[in-house]
PDB file of N, CA and C in Angstrom:
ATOM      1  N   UNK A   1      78.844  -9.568 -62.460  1.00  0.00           N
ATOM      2  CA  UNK A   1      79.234  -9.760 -61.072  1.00  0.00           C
ATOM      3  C   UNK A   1      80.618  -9.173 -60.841  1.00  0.00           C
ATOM      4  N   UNK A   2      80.788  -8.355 -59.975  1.00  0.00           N
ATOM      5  CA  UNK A   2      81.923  -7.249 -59.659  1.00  0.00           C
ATOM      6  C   UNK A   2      82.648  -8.564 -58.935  1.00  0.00           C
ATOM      7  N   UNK A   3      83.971  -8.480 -59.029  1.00  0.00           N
ATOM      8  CA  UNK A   3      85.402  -9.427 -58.482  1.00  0.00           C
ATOM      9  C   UNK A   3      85.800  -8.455 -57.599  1.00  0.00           C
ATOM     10  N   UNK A   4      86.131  -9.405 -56.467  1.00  0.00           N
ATOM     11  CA  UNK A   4      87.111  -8.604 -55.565  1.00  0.00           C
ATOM     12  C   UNK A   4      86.055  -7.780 -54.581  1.00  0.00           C
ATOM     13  N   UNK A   5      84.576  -7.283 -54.835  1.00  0.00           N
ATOM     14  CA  UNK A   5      83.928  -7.030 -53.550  1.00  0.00           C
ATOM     15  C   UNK A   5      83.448  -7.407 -52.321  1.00  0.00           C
ATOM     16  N   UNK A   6      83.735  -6.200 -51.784  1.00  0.00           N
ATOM     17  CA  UNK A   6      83.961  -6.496 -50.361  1.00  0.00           C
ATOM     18  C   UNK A   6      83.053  -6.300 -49.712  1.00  0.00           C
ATOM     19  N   UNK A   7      82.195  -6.808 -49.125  1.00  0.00           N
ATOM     20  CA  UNK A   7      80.639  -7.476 -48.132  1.00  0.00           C
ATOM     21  C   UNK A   7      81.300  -7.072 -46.861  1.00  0.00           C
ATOM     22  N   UNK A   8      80.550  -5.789 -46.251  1.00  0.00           N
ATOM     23  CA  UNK A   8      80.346  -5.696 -44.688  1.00  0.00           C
ATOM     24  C   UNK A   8      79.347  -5.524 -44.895  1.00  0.00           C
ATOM     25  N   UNK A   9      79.077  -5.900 -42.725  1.00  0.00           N
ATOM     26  CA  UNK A   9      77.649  -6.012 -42.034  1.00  0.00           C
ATOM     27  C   UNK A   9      77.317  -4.663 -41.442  1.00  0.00           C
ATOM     28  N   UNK A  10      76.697  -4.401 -41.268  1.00  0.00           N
ATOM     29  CA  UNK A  10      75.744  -3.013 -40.416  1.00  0.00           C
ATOM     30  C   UNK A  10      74.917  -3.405 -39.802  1.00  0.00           C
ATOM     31  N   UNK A  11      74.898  -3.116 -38.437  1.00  0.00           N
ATOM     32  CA  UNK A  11      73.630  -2.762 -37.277  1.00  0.00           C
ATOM     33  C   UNK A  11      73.213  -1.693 -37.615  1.00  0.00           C
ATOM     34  N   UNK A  12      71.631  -2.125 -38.431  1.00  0.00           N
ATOM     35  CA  UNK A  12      70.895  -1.315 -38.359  1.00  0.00           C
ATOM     36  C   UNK A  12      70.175  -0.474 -37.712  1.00  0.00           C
ATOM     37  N   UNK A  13      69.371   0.648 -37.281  1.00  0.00           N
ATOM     38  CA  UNK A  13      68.449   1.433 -36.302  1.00  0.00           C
ATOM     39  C   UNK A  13      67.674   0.668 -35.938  1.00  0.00           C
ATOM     40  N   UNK A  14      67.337  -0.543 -36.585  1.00  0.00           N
ATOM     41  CA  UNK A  14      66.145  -1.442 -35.885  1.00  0.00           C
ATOM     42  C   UNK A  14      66.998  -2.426 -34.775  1.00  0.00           C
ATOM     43  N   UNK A  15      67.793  -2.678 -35.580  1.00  0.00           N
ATOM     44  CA  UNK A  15      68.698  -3.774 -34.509  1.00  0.00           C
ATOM     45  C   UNK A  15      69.078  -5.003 -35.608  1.00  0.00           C
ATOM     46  N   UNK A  16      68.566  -4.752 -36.780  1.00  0.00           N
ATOM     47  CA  UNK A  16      68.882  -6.586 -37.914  1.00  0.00           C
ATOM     48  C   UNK A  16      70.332  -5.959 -38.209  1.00  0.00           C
ATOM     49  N   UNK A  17      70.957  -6.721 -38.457  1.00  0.00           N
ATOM     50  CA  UNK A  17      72.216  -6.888 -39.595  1.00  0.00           C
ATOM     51  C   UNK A  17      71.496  -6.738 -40.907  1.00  0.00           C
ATOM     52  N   UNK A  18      71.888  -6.367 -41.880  1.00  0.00           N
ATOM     53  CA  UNK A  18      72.491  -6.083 -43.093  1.00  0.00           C
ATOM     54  C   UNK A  18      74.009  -6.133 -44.064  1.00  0.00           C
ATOM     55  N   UNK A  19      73.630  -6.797 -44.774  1.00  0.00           N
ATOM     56  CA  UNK A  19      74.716  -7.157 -45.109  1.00  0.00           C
ATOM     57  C   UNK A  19      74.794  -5.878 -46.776  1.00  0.00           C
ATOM     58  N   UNK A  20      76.145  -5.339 -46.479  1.00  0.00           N
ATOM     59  CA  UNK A  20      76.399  -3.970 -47.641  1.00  0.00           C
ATOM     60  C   UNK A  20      77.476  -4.538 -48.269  1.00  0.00           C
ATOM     61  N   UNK A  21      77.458  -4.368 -49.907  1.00  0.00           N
ATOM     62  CA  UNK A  21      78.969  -3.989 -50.834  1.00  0.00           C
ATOM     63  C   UNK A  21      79.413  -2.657 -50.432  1.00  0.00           C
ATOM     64  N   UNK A  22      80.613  -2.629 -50.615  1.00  0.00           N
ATOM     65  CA  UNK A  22      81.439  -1.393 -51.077  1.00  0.00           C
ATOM     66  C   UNK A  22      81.935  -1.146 -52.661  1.00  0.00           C
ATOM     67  N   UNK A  23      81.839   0.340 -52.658  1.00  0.00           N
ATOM     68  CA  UNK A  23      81.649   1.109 -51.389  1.00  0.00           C
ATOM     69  C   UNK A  23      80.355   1.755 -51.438  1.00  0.00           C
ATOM     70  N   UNK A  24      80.259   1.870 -50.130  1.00  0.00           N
ATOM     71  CA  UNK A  24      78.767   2.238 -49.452  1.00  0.00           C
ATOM     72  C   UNK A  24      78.261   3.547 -50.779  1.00  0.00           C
ATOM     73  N   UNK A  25      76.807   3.400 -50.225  1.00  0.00           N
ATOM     74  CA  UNK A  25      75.985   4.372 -50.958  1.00  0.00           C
ATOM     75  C   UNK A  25      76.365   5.813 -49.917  1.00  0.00           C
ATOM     76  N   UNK A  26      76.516   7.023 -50.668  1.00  0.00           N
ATOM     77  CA  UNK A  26      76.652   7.979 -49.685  1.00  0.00           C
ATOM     78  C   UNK A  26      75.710   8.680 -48.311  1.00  0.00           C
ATOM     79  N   UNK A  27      74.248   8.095 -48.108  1.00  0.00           N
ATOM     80  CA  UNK A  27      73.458   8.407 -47.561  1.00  0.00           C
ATOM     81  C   UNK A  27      74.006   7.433 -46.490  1.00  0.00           C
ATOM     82  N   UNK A  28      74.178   5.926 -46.920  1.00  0.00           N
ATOM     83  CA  UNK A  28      74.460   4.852 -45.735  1.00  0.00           C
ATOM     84  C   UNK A  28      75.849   5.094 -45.202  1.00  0.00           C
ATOM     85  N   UNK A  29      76.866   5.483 -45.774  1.00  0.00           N
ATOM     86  CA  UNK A  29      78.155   6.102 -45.355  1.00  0.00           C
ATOM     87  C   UNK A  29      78.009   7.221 -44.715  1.00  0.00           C
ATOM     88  N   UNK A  30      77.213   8.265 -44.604  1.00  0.00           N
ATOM     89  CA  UNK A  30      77.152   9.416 -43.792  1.00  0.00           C
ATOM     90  C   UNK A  30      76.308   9.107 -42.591  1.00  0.00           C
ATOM     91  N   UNK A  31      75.552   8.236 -42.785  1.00  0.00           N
ATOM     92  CA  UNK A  31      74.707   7.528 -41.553  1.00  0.00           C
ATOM     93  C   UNK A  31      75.468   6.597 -40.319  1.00  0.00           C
ATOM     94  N   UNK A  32      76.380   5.888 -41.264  1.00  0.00           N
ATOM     95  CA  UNK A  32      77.506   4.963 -40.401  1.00  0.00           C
ATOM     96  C   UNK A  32      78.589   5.838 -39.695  1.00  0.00           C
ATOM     97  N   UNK A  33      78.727   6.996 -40.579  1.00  0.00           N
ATOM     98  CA  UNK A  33      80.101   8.232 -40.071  1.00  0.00           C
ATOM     99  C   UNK A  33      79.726   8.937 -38.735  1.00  0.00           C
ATOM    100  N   UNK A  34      77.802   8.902 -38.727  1.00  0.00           N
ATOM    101  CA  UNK A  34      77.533  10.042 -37.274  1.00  0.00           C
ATOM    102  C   UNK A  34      77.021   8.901 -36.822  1.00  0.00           C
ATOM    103  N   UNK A  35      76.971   7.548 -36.671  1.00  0.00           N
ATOM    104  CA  UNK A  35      76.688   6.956 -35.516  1.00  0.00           C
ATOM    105  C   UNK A  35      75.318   6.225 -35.270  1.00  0.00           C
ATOM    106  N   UNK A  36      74.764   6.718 -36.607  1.00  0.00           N
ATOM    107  CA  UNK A  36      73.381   5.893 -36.516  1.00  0.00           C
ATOM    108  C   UNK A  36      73.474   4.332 -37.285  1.00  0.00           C
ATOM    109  N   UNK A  37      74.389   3.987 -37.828  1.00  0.00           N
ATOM    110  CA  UNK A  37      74.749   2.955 -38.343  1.00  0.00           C
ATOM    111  C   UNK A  37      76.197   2.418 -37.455  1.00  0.00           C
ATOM    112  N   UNK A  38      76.213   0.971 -37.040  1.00  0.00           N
ATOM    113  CA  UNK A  38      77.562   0.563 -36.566  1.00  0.00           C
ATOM    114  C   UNK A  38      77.263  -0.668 -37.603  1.00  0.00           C
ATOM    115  N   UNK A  39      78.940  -0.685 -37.963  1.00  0.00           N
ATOM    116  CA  UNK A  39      79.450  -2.336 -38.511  1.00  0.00           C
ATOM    117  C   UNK A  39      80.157  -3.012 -37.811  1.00  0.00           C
ATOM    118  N   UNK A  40      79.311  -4.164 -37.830  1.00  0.00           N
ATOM    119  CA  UNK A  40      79.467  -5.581 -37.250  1.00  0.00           C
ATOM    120  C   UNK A  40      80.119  -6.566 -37.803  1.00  0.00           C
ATOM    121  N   UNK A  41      80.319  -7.605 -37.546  1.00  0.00           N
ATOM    122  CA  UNK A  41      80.664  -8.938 -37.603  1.00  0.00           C
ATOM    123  C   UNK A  41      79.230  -9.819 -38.213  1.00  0.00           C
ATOM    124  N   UNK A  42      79.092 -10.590 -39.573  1.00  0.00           N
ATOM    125  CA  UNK A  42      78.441 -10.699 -39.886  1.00  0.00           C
ATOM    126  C   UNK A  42      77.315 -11.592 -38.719  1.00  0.00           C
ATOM    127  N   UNK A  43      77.823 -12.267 -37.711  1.00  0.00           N
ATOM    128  CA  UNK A  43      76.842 -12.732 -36.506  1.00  0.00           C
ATOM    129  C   UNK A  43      76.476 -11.284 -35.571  1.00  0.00           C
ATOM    130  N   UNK A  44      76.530 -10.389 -36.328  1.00  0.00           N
ATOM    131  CA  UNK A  44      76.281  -9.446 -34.754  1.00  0.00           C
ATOM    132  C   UNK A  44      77.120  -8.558 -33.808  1.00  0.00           C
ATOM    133  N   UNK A  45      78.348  -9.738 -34.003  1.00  0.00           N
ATOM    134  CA  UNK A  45      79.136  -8.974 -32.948  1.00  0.00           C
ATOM    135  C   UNK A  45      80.029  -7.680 -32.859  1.00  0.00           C
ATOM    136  N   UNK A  46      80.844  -7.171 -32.302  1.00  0.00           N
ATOM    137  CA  UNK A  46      81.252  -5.626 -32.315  1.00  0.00           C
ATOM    138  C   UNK A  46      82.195  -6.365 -33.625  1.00  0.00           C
ATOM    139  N   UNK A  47      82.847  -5.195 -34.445  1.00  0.00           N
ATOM    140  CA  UNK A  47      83.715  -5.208 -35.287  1.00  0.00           C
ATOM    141  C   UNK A  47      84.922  -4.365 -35.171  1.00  0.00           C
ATOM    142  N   UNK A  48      86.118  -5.275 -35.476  1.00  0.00           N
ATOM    143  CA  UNK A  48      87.286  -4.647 -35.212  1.00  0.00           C
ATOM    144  C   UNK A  48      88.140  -5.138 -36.492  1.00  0.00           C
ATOM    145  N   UNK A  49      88.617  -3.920 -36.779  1.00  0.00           N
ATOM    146  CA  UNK A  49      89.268  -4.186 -38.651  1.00  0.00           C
ATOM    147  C   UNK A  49      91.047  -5.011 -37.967  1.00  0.00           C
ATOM    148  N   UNK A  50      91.126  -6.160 -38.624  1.00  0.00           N
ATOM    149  CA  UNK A  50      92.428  -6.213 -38.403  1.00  0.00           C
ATOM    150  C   UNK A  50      93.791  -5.441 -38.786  1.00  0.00           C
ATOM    151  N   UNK A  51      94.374  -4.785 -38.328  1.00  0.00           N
ATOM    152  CA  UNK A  51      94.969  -3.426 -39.015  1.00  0.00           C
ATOM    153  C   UNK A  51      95.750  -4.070 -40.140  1.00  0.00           C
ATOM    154  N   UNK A  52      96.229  -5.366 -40.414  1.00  0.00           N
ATOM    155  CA  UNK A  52      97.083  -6.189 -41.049  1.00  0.00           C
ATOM    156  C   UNK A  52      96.495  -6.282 -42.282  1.00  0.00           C
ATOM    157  N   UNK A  53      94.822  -6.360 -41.996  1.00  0.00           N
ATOM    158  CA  UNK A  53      93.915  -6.558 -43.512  1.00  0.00           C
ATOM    159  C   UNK A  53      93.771  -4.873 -43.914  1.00  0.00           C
ATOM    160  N   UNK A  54      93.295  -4.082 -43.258  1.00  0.00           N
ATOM    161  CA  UNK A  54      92.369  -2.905 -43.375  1.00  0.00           C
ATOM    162  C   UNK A  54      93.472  -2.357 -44.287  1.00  0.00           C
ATOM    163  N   UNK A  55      92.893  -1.993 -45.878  1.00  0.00           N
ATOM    164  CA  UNK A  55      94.060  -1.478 -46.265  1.00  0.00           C
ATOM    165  C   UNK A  55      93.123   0.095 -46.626  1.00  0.00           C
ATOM    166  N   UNK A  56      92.369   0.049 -46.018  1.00  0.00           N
ATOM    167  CA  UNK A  56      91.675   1.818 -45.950  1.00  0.00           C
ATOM    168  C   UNK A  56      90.551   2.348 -46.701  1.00  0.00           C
ATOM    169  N   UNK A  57      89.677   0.662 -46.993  1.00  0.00           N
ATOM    170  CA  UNK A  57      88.384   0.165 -46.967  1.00  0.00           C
ATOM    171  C   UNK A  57      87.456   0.122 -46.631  1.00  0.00           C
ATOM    172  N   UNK A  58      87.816   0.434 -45.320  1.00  0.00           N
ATOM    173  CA  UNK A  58      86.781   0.584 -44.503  1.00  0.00           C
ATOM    174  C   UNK A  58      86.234   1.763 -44.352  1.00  0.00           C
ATOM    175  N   UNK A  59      84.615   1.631 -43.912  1.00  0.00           N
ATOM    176  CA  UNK A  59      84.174   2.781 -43.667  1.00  0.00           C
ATOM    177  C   UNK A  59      84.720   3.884 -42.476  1.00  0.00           C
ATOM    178  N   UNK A  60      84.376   4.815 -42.718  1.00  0.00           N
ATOM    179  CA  UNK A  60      84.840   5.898 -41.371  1.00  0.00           C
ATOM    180  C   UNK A  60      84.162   5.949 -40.252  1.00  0.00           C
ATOM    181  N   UNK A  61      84.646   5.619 -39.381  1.00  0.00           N
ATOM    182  CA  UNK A  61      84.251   5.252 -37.518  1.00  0.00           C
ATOM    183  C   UNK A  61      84.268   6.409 -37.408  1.00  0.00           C
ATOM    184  N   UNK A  62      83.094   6.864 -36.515  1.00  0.00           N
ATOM    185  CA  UNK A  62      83.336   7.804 -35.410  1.00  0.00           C
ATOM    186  C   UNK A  62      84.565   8.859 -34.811  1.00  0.00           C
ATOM    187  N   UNK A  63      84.378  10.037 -35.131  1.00  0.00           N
ATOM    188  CA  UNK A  63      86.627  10.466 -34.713  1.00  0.00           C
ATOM    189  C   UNK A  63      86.607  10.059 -33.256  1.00  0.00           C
ATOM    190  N   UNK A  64      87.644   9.806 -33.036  1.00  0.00           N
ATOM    191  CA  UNK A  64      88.172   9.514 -31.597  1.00  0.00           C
ATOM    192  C   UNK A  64      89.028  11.080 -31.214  1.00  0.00           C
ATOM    193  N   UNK A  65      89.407  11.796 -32.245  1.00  0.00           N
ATOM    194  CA  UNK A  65      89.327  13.256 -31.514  1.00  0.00           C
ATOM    195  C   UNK A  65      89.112  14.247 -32.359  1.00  0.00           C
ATOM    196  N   UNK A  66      88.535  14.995 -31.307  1.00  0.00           N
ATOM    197  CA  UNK A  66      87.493  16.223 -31.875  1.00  0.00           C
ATOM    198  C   UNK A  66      87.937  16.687 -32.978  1.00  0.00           C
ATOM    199  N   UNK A  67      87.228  17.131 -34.113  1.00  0.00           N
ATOM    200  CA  UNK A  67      87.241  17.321 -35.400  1.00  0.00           C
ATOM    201  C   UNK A  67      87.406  18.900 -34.770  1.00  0.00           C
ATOM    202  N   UNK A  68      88.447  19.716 -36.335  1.00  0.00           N
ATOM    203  CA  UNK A  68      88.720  21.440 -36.514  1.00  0.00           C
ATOM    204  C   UNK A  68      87.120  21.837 -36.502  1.00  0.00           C
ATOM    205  N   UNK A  69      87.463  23.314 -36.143  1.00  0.00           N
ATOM    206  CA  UNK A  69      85.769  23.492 -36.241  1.00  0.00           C
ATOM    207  C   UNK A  69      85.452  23.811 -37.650  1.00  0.00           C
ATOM    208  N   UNK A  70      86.358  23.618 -38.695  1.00  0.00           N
ATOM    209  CA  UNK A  70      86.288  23.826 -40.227  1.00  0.00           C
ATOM    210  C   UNK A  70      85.751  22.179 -40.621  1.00  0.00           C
ATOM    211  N   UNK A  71      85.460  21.130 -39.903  1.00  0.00           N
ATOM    212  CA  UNK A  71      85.116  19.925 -40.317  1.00  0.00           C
ATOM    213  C   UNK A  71      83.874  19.838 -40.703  1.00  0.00           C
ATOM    214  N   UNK A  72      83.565  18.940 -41.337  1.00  0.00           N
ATOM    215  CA  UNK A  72      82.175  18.760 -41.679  1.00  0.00           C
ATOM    216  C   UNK A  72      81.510  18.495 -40.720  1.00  0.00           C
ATOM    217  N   UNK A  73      79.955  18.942 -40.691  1.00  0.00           N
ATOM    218  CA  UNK A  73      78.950  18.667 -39.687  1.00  0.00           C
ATOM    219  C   UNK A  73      78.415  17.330 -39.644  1.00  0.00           C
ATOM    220  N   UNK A  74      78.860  15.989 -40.450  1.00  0.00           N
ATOM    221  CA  UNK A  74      78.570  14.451 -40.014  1.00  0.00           C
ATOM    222  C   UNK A  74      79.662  14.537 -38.889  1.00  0.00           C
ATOM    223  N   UNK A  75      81.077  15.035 -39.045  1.00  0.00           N
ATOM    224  CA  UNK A  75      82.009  14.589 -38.286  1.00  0.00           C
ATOM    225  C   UNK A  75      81.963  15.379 -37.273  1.00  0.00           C
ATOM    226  N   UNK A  76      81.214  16.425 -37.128  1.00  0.00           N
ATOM    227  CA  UNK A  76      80.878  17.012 -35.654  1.00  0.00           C
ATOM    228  C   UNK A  76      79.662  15.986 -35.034  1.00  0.00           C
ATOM    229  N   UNK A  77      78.410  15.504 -35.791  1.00  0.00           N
ATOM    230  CA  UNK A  77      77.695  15.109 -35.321  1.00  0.00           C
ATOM    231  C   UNK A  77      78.556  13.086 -34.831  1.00  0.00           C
ATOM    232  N   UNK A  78      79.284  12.969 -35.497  1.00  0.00           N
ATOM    233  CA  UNK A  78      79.917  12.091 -34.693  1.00  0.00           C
ATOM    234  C   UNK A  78      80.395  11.974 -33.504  1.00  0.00           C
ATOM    235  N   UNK A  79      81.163  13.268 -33.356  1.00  0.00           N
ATOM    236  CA  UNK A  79      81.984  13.208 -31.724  1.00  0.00           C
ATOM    237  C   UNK A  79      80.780  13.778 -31.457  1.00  0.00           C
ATOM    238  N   UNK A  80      80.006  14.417 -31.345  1.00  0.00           N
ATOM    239  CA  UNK A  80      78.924  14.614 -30.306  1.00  0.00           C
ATOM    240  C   UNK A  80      78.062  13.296 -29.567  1.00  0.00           C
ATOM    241  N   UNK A  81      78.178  12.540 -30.652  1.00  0.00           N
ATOM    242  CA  UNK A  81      77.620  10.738 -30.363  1.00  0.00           C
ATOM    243  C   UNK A  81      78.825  10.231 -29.735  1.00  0.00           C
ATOM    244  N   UNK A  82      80.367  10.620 -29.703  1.00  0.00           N
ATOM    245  CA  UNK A  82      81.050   9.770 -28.542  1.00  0.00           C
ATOM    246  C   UNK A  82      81.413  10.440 -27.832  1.00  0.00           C
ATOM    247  N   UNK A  83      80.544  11.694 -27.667  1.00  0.00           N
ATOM    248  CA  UNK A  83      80.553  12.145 -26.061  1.00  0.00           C
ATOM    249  C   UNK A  83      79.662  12.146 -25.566  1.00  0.00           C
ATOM    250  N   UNK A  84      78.363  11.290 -25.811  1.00  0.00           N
ATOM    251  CA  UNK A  84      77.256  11.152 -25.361  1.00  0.00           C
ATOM    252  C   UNK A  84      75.759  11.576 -26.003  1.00  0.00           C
ATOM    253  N   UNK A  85      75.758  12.357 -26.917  1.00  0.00           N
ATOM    254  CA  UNK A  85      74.506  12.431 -27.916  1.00  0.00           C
ATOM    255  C   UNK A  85      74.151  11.348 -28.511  1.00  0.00           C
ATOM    256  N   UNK A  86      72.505  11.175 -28.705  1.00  0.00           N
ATOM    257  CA  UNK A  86      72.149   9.939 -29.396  1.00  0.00           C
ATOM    258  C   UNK A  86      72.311  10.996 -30.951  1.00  0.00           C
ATOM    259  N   UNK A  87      72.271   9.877 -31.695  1.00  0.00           N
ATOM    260  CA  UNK A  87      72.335  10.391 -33.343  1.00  0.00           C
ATOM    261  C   UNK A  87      71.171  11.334 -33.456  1.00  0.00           C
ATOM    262  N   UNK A  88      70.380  10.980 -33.235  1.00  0.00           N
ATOM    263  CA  UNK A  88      69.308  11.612 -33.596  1.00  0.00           C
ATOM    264  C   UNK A  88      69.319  13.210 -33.093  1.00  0.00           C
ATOM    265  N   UNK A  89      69.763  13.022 -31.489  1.00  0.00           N
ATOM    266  CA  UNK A  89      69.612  14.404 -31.175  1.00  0.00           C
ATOM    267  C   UNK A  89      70.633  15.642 -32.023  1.00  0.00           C
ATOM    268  N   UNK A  90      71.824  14.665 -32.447  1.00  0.00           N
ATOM    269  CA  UNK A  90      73.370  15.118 -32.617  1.00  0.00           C
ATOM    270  C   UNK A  90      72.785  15.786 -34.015  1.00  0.00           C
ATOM    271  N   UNK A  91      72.418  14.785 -34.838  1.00  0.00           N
ATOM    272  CA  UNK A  91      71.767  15.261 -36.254  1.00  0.00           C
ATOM    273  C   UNK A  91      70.752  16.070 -36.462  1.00  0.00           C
ATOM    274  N   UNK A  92      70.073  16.396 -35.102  1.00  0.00           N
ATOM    275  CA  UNK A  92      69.265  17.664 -35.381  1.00  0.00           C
ATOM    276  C   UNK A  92      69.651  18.921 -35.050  1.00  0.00           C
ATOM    277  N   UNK A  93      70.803  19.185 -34.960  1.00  0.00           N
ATOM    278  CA  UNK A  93      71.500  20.295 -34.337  1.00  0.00           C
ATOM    279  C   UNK A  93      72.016  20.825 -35.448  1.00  0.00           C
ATOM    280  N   UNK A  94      72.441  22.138 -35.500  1.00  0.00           N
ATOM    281  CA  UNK A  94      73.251  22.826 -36.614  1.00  0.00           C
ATOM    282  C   UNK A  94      74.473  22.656 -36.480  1.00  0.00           C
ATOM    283  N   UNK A  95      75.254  22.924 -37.187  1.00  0.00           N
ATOM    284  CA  UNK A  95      76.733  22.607 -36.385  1.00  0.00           C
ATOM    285  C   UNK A  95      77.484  23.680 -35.696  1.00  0.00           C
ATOM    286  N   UNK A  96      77.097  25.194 -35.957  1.00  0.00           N
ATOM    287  CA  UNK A  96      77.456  26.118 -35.059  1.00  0.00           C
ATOM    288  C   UNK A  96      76.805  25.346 -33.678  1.00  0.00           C
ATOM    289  N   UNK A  97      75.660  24.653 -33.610  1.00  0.00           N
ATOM    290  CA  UNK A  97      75.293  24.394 -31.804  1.00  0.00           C
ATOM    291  C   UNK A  97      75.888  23.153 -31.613  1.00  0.00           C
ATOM    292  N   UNK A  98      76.452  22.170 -32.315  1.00  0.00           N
ATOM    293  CA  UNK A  98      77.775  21.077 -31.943  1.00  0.00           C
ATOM    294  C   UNK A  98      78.740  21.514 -31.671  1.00  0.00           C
ATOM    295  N   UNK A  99      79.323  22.857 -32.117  1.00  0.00           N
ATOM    296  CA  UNK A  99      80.670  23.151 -31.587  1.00  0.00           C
ATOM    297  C   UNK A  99      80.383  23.882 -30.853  1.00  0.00           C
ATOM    298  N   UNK A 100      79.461  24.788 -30.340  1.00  0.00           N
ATOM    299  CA  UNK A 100      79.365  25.424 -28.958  1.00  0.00           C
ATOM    300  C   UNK A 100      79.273  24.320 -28.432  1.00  0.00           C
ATOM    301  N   UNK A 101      78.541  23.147 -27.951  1.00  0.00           N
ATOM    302  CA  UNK A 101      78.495  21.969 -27.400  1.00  0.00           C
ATOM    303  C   UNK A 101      79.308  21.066 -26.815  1.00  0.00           C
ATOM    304  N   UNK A 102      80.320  20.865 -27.843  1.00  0.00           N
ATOM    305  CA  UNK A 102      80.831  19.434 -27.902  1.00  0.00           C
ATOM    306  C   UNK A 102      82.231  20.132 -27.860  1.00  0.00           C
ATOM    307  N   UNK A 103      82.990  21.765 -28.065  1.00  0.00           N
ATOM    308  CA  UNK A 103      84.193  21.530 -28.779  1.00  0.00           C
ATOM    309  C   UNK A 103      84.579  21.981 -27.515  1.00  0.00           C
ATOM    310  N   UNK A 104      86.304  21.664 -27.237  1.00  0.00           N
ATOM    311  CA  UNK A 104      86.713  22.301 -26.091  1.00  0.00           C
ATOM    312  C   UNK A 104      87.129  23.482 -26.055  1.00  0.00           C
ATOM    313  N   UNK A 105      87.426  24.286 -25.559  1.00  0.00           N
ATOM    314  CA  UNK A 105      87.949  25.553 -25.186  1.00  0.00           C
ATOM    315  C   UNK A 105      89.116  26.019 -26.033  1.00  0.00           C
ATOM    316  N   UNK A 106      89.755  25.116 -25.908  1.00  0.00           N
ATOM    317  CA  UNK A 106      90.987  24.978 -26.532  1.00  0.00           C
ATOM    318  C   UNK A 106      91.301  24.646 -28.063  1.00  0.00           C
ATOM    319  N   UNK A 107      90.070  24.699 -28.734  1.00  0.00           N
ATOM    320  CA  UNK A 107      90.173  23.926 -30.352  1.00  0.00           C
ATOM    321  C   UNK A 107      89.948  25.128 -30.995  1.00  0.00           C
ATOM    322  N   UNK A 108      91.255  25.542 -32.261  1.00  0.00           N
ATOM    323  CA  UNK A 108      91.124  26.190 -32.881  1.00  0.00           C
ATOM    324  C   UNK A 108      89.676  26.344 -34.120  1.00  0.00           C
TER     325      UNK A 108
END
């Protein structure tokens, strides 16, 4: 029995919670990174890392701004999901057609 692991929840694609060790398996970490996975609060509710605890444990949210166009294609297919793509559509795209898509004018 591993000491010291750390148990988060995931909203699954169906809608159950799941409860995960860290650190994540890389298929469920690249799934949580573009948006088809969110972590929760083990009742369900939205999750917000207390910045006081989070010592950089946590899995990787969604970017809040647009990734270089040298980024990986989970982290394009992310901001394409918080600018409005469902995962699914975001993840069937190549990533040359996410950054024609999603990138602004202005991004090197």
């Amino acid at each position: 029995m591993a000491h010291g692991t750390e148990t988060i929840y995931v909203l699954g694609e169906g809608g159950g919670v799941h409860p995960m060790d860290m650190p994540l398996p890389e298929p469920i970490e690249e799934r949580l990174r573009k948006g088809m996975l969110v972590r929760v609060n083990q009742d369900g509710s939205p999750y917000a890392p207390p910045a006081e605890l989070d010592g950089g444990s946590a899995p990787p949210a969604p970017p809040l701004t647009e990734p270089a166009k040298s980024a990986s294609k989970p982290d394009w297919v992310g901001w394409a999901v918080v600018r409005g793509a469902t995962a699914e559509e975001a993840d069937g795209m190549t990533k040359a057609d996410l950054i024609e898509k999603y990138a602004s004018p202005t991004n090197p």
